[in-house]
Protein backbone atom coordinates (compact mmCIF):
# COMPACT_ATOMS: atom_id res chain seq x y z
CA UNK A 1 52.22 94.35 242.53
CA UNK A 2 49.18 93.61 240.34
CA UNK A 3 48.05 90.20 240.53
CA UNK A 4 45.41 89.38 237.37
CA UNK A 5 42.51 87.12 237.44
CA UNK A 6 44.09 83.50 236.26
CA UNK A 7 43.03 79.94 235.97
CA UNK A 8 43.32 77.83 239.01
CA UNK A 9 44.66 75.12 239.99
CA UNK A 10 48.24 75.54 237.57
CA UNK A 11 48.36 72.32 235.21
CA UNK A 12 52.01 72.06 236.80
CA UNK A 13 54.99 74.32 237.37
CA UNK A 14 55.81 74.28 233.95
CA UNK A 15 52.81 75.95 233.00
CA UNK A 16 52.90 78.56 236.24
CA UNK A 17 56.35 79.56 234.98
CA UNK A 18 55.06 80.14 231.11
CA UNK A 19 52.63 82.27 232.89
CA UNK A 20 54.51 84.32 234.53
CA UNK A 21 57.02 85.21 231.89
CA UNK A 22 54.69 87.49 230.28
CA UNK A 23 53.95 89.13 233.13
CA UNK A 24 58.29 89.60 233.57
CA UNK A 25 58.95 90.57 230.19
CA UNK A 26 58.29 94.47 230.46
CA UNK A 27 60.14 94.84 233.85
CA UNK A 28 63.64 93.27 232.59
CA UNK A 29 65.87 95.60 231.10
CA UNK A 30 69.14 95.69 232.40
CA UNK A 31 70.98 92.48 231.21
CA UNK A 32 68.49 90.33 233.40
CA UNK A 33 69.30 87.02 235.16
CA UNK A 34 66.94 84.32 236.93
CA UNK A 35 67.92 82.81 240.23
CA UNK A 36 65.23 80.14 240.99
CA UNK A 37 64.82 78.72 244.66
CA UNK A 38 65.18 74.99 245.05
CA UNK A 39 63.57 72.54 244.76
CA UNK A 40 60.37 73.71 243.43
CA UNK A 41 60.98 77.34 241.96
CA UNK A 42 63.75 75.69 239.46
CA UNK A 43 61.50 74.32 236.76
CA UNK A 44 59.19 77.73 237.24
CA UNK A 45 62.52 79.79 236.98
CA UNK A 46 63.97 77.51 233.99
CA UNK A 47 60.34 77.84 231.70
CA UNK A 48 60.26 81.68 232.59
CA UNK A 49 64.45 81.96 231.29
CA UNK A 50 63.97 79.90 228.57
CA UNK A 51 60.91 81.83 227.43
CA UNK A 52 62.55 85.13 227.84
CA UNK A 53 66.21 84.15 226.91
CA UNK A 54 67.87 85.31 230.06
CA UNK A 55 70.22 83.65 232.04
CA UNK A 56 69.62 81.30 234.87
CA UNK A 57 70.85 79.55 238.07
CA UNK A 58 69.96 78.50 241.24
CA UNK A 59 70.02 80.67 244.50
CA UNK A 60 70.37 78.68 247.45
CA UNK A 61 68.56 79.39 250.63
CA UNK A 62 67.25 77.12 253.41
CA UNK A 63 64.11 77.23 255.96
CA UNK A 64 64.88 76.82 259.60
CA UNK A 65 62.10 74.64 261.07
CA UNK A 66 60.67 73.84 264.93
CA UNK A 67 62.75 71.06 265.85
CA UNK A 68 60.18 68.30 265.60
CA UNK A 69 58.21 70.15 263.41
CA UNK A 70 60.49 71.25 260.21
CA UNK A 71 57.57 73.51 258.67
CA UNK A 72 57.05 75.84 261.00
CA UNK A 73 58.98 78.62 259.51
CA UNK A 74 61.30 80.43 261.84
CA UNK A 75 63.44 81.70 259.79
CA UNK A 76 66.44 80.94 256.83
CA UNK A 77 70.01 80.27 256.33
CA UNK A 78 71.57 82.39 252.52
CA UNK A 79 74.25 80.74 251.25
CA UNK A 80 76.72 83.20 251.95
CA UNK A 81 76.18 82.48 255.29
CA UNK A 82 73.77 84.87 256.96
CA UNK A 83 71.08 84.07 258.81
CA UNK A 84 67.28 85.09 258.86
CA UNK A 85 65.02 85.15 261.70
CA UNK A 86 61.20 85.82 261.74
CA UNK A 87 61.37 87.25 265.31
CA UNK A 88 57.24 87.44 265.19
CA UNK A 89 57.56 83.81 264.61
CA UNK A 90 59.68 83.05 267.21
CA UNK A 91 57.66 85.06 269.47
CA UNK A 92 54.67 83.16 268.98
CA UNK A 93 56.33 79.83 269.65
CA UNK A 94 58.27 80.93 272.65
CA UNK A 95 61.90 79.99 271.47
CA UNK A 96 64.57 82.20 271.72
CA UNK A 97 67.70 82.00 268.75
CA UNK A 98 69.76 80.40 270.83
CA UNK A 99 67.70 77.07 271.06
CA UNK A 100 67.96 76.85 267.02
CA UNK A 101 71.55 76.75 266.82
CA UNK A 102 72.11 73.13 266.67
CA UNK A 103 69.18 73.45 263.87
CA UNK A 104 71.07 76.33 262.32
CA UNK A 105 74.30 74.25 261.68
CA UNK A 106 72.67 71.64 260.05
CA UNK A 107 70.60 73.51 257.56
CA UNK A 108 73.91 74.91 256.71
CA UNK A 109 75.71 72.08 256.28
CA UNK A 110 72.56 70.75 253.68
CA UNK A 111 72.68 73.95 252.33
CA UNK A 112 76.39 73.39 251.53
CA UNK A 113 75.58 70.24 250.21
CA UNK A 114 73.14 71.00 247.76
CA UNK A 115 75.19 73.90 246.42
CA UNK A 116 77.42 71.64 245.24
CA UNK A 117 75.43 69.00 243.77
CA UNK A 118 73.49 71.67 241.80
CA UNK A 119 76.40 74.11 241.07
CA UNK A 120 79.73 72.13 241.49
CA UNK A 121 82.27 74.87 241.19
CA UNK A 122 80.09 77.41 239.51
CA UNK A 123 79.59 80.59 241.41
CA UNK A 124 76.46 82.10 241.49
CA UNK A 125 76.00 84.49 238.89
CA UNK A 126 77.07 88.09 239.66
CA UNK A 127 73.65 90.01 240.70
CA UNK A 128 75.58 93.79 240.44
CA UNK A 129 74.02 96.09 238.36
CA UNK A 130 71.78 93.28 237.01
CA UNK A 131 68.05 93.27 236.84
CA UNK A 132 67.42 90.02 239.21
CA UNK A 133 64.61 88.25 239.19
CA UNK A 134 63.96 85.53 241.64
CA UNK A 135 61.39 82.83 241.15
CA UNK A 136 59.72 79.83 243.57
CA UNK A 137 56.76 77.86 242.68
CA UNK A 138 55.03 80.02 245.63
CA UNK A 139 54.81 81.54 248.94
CA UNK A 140 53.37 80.75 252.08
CA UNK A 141 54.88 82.74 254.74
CA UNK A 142 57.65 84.45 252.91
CA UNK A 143 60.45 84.26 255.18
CA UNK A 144 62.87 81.77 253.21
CA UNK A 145 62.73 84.13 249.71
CA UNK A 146 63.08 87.11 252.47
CA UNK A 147 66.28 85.87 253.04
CA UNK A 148 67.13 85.17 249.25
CA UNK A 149 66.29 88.56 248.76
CA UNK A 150 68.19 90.55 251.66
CA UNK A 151 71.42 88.37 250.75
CA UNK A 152 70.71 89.99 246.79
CA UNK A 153 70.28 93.48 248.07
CA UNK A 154 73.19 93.18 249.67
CA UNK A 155 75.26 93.17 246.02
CA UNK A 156 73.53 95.85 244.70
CA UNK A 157 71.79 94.34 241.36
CA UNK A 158 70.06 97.31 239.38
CA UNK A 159 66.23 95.82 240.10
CA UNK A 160 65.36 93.13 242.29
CA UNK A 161 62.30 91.34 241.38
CA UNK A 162 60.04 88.44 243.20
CA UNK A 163 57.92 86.64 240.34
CA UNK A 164 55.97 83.77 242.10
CA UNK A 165 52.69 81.92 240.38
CA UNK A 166 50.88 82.34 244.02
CA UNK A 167 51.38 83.55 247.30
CA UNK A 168 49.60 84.16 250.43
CA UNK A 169 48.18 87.66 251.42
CA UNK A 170 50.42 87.96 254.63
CA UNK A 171 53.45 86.62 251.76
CA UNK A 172 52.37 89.51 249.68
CA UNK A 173 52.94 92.03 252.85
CA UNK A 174 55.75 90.90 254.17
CA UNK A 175 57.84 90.70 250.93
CA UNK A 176 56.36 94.36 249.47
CA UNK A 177 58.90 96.27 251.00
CA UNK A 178 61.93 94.04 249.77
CA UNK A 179 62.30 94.48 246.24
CA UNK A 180 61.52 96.85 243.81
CA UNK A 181 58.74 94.79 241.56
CA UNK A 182 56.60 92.29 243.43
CA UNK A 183 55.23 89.66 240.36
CA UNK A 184 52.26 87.71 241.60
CA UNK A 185 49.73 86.22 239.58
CA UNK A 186 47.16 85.23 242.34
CA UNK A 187 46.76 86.45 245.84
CA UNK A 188 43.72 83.66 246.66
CA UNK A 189 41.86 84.95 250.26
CA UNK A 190 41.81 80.97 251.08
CA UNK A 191 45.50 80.19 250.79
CA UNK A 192 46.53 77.31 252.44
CA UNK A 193 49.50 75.74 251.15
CA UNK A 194 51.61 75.84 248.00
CA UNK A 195 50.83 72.54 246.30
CA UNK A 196 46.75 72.88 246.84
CA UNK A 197 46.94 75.67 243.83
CA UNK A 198 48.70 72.78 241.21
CA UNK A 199 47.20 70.15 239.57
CA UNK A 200 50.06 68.26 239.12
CA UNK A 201 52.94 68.95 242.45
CA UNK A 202 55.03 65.97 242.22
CA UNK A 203 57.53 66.32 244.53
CA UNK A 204 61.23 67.00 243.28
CA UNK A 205 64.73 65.47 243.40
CA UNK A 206 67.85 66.63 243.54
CA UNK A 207 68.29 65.14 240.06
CA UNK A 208 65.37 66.48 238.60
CA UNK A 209 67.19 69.87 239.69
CA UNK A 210 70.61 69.31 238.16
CA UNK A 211 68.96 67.66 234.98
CA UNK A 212 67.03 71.16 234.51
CA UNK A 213 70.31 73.25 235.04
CA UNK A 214 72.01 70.82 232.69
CA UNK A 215 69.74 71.02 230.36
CA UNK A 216 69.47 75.23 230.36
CA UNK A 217 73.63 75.45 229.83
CA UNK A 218 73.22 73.48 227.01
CA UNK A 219 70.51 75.49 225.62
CA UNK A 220 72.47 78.68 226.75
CA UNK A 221 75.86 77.27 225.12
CA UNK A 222 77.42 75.36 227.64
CA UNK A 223 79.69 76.16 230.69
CA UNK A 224 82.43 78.33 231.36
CA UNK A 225 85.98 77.29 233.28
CA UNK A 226 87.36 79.49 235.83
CA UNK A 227 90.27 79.54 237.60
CA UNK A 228 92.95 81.42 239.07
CA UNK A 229 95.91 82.35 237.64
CA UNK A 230 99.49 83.67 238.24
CA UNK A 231 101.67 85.50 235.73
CA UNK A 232 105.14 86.15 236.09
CA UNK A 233 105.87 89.38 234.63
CA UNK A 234 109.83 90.34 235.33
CA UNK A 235 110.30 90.14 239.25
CA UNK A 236 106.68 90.28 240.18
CA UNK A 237 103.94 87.79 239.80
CA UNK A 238 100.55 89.55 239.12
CA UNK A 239 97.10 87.38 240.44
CA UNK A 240 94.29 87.45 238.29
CA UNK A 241 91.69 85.31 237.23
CA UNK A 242 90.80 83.59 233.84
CA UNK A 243 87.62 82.50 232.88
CA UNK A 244 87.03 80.86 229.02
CA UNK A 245 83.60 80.72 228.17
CA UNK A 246 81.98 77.86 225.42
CA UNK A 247 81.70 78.72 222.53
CA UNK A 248 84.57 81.16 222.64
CA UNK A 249 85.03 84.16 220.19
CA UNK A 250 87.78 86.30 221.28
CA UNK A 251 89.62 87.32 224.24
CA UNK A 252 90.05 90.40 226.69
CA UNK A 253 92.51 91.24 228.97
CA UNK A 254 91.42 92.98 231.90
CA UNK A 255 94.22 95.81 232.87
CA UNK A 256 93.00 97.35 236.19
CA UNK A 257 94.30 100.46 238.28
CA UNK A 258 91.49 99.50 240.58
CA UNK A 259 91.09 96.21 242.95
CA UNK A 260 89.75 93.53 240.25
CA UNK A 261 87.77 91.70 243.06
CA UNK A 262 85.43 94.82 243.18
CA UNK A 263 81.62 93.47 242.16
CA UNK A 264 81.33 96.23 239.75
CA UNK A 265 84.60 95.73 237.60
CA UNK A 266 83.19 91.61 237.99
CA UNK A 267 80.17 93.22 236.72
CA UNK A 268 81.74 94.18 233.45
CA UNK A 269 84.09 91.22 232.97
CA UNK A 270 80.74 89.02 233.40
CA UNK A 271 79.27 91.21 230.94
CA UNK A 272 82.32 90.37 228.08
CA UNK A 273 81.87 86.24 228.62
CA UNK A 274 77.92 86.69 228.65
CA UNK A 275 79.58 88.11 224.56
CA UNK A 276 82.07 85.23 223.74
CA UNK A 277 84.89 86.79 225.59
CA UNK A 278 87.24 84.96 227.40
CA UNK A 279 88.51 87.42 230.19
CA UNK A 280 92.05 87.94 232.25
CA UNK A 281 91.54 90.23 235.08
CA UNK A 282 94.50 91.40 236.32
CA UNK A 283 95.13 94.30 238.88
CA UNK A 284 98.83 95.69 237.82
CA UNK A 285 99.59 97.35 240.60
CA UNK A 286 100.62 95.87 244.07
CA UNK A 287 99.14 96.74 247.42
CA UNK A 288 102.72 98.72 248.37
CA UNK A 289 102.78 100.10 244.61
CA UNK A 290 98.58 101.40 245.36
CA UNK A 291 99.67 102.95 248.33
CA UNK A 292 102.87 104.59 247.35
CA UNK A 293 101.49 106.19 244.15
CA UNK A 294 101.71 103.96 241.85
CA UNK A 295 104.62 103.59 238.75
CA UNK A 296 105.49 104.36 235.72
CA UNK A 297 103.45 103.56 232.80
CA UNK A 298 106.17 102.26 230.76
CA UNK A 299 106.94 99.65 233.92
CA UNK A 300 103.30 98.38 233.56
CA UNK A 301 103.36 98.26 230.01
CA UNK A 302 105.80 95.54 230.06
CA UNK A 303 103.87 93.65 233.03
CA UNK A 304 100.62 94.23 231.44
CA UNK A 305 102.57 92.96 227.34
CA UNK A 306 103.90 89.75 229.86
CA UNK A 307 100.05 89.40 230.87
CA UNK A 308 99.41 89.22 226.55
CA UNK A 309 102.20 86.98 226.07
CA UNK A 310 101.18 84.50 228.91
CA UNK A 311 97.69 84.79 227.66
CA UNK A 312 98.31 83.70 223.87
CA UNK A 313 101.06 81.41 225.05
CA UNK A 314 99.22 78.87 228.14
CA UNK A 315 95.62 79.08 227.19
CA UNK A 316 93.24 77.80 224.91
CA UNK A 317 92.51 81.57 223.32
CA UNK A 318 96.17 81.49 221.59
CA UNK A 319 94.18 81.38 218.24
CA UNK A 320 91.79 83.72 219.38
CA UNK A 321 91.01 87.70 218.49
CA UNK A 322 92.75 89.47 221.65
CA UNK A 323 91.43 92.90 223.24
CA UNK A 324 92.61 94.85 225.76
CA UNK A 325 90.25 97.22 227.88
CA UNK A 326 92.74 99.57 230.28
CA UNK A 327 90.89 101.35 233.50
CA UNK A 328 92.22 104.31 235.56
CA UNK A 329 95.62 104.23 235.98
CA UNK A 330 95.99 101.49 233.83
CA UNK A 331 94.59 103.76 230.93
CA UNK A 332 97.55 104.38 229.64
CA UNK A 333 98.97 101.57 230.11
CA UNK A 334 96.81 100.10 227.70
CA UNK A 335 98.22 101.73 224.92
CA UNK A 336 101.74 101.41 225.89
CA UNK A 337 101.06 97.38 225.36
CA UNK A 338 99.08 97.89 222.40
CA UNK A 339 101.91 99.87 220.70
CA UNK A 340 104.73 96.87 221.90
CA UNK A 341 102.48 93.74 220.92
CA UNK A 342 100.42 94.95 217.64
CA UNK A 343 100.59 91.82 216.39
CA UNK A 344 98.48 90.03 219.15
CA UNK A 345 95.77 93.34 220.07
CA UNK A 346 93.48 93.64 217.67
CA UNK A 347 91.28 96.45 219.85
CA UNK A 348 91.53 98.30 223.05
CA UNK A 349 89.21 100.14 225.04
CA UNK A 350 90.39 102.78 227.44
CA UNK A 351 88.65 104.33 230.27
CA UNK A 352 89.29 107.26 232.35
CA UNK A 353 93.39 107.69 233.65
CA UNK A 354 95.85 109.81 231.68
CA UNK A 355 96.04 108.75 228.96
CA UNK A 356 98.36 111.25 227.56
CA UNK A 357 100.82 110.04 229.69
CA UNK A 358 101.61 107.00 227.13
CA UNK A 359 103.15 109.82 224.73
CA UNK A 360 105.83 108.06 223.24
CA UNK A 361 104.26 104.68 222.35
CA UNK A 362 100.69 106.43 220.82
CA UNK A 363 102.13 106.85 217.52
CA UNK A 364 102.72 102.97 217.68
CA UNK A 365 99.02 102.05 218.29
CA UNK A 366 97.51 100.54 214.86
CA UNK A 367 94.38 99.04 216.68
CA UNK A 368 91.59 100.86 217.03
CA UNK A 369 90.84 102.64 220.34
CA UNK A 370 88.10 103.66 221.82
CA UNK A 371 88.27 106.54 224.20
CA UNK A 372 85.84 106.64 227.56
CA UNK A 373 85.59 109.87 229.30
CA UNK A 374 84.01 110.27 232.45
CA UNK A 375 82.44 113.96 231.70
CA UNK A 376 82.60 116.67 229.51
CA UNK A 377 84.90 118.57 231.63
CA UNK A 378 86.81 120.41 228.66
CA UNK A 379 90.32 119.72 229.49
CA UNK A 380 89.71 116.01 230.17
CA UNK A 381 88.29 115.92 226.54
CA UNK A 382 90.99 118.02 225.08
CA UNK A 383 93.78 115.31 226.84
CA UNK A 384 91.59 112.87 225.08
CA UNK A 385 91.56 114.67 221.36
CA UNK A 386 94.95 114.82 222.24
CA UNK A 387 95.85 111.67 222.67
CA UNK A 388 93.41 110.49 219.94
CA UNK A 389 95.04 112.69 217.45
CA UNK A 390 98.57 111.02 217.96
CA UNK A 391 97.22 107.67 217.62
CA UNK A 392 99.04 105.55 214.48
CA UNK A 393 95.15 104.08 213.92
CA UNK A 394 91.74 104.56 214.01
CA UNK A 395 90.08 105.82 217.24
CA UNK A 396 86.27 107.18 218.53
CA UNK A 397 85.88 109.13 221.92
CA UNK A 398 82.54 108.35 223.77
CA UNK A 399 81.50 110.49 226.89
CA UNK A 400 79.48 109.08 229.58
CA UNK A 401 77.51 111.90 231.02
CA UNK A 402 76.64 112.03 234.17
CA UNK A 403 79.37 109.33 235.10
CA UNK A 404 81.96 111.85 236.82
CA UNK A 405 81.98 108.79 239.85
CA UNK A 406 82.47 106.39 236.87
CA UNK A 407 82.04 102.58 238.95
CA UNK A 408 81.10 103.53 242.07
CA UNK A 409 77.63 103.75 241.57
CA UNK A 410 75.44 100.39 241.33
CA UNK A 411 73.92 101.98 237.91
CA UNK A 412 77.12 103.05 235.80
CA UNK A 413 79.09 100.14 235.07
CA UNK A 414 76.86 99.14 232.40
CA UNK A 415 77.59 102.12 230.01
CA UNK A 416 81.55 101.16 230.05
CA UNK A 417 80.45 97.16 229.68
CA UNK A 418 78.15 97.70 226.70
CA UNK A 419 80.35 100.14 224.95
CA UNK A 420 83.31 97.99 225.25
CA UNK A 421 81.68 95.25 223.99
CA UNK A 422 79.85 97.26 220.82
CA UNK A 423 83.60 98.08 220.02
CA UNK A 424 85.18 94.43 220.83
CA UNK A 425 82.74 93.15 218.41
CA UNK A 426 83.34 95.70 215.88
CA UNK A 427 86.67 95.07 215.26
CA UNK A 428 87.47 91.77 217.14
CA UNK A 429 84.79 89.92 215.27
């Protein structure tokens, strides 16, 4: 943390978050994301997006005051529930946890409130793998973006960043140690409060907020439905989950061997609709299948070609170019559908699995594949020539180095999200 000489008092926020946007630039690499706190870090965080083109949201977090004196910091509530004490705080006020609890519930039951008048049904953004950076209009004591910032760490995004206009000198310490790039423009030795180091603090609504997040989705292309979905496929029903984002530009069904709910794999299908994808996640396998082995390839092959069919039949992508990405056991899979349906996929992408084990339908395959290995080992890329060679269409075979624990590390997904979508937009358009 470097904070530069800069003019004080800020004109406004505006300004403070035009500011600090250069200052971000360099740092964000890995598809980045904003997550401003409310009320006053929105219009910083929205000027600082908009300037870099990243995408932005809210993160909602709320102070627990003194009762009768609201704040005097003790600590914060995340919105996924956890809560935050500054124990040196309550230390010097003599008030053990237990006499905040009727404070507690009701800073979570604003803090539910708000997340739905800013957010509606929107989930917050997925963080994993993600260069986060988290802006307020400052810091005084530092304990409500601590808590921001431990609920974060907690889904293991690639960097975690703090980017404030100014902060105190005991903000500055305390907040260090959480995050990986500390953004401050002024550390002033006479801090006071927050609003002494604008010009212009008006204080905000809860309309201003929603207007500024209104605004940014338009800017950004408007919103995205999600939902849940169920799709009968012979005498099972597979759960998945659909999302269609505006404006749309192809489709991508998401054929899992792994547990789709994992934040890594939502990672990646977050990665396809930040593209123009529309995605269907799907895990193919039961929870008796997963533990019994699994089944044959041919078996999921038809669920996976009912998962197509729904797709092109009930949703608004029916007109749509339609990929299919296969992972792990669902590899081959992948191919098996490809080979029934070429009609409706136009490219797949397959990663890790066997995928030798779809023999008899590769000759089938007229979309082009692309192959992802998880190392050099040579017999997993002789399988893969293998298979490539007895492909009825074009094919490429990428290795990720170093990716032998493909997924399970906060860093890799990226490499199987940004070569899937190089390919998808190859050859889906």
């Amino acid at each position: 943390m470097n904070p530069v000489p800069v003019s004080l008092p800020f004109t406004d926020r505006t300004e403070a978050g035009r500011r600090l946007a250069e200052r971000v630039r360099p740092l964000v690499v890995d598809d980045p994301v904003v997550l401003a706190l409310p009320r006053g870090g929105v219009p910083v965080g929205a000027e600082l997006a908009h300037g870099l083109g990243l995408d932005f949201d809210v993160l909602m977090v709320r102070r627990i005051g003194l009762p009768g004196r609201p704040e005097a910091g003790l600590g914060a509530v995340a919105e996924d529930g956890h809560v935050f004490y500054d124990d040196r705080a309550l230390a010097r006020v003599h008030v053990p946890r237990q006499a905040l609890e009727r404070t507690v519930e009701n800073e979570r039951a604003e803090l539910a409130r708000r997340t739905t008048v800013y957010r509606g049904e929107r989930a917050l953004p997925s963080v994993a793998g993600r260069d986060c950076v988290v802006v307020d209009d400052g810091v005084a004591t530092g304990g409500t973006a601590r808590a921001a910032l431990r609920m974060l760490r907690a889904q293991a995004p690639s960097r975690l960043i703090l980017a404030v206009p100014v902060a105190s000198p005991e903000a500055v310490e305390v907040l260090g140690p959480e995050v990986d790039e500390l953004v401050v423009l002024s550390v002033p030795d006479n801090f006071c409060a927050v609003g002494d180091w604008y010009r212009d603090f008006g204080r905000l609504s809860d309309g201003h907020v929603t207007a500024i997040l209104s605004e940014h989705l338009r800017a950004r292309g408007g919103q995205e439905s999600v939902r849940g979905v169920r799709v009968r496929a012979g005498q099972e029903h597979l759960d998945g989950e659909l999302t269609v984002p505006t404006p749309l530009r192809g489709a991508v069904v998401m054929a899992l061997g792994e547990d789709s709910a994992d934040p890594r794999w939502k990672a990646v299908t977050a990665f396809l609709r930040r593209a123009g994808y529309a995605t269907l996640s799907l895990d193919l396998l039961t929870e008796q299948e997963r533990a019994e082995g699994g089944v044959g390839a041919d078996a999921l092959g038809e669920r996976l070609s009912a998962a197509v069919a729904w797709l092109r039949r009930s949703t608004d992508t029916a007109e749509s170019p339609l990929g299919v990405l296969g992972s792990g056991p669902a590899a081959p899979v992948a191919l098996v559908t490809a080979a029934a349906r070429s009609g409706d996929v136009g490219a797949v992408v397959v990663h890790g699995g066997r995928i030798d084990r779809a023999e008899d339908s590769l000759g089938g395959v007229r979309a082009p594949v692309l192959v992802l290995l998880e190392s050099r080992d040579s017999f997993v890329r002789e399988i893969g020539e293998w298979a490539r060679g007895r492909l009825g269409g074009p094919s490429d075979l990428t290795v990720l180095a170093g990716t032998d624990e493909l997924l399970r590390g906060a860093w890799d997904w990226r490499r199987v999200a940004a070569e899937a979508v190089s390919w998808f937009e190859r050859h889906l358009g």
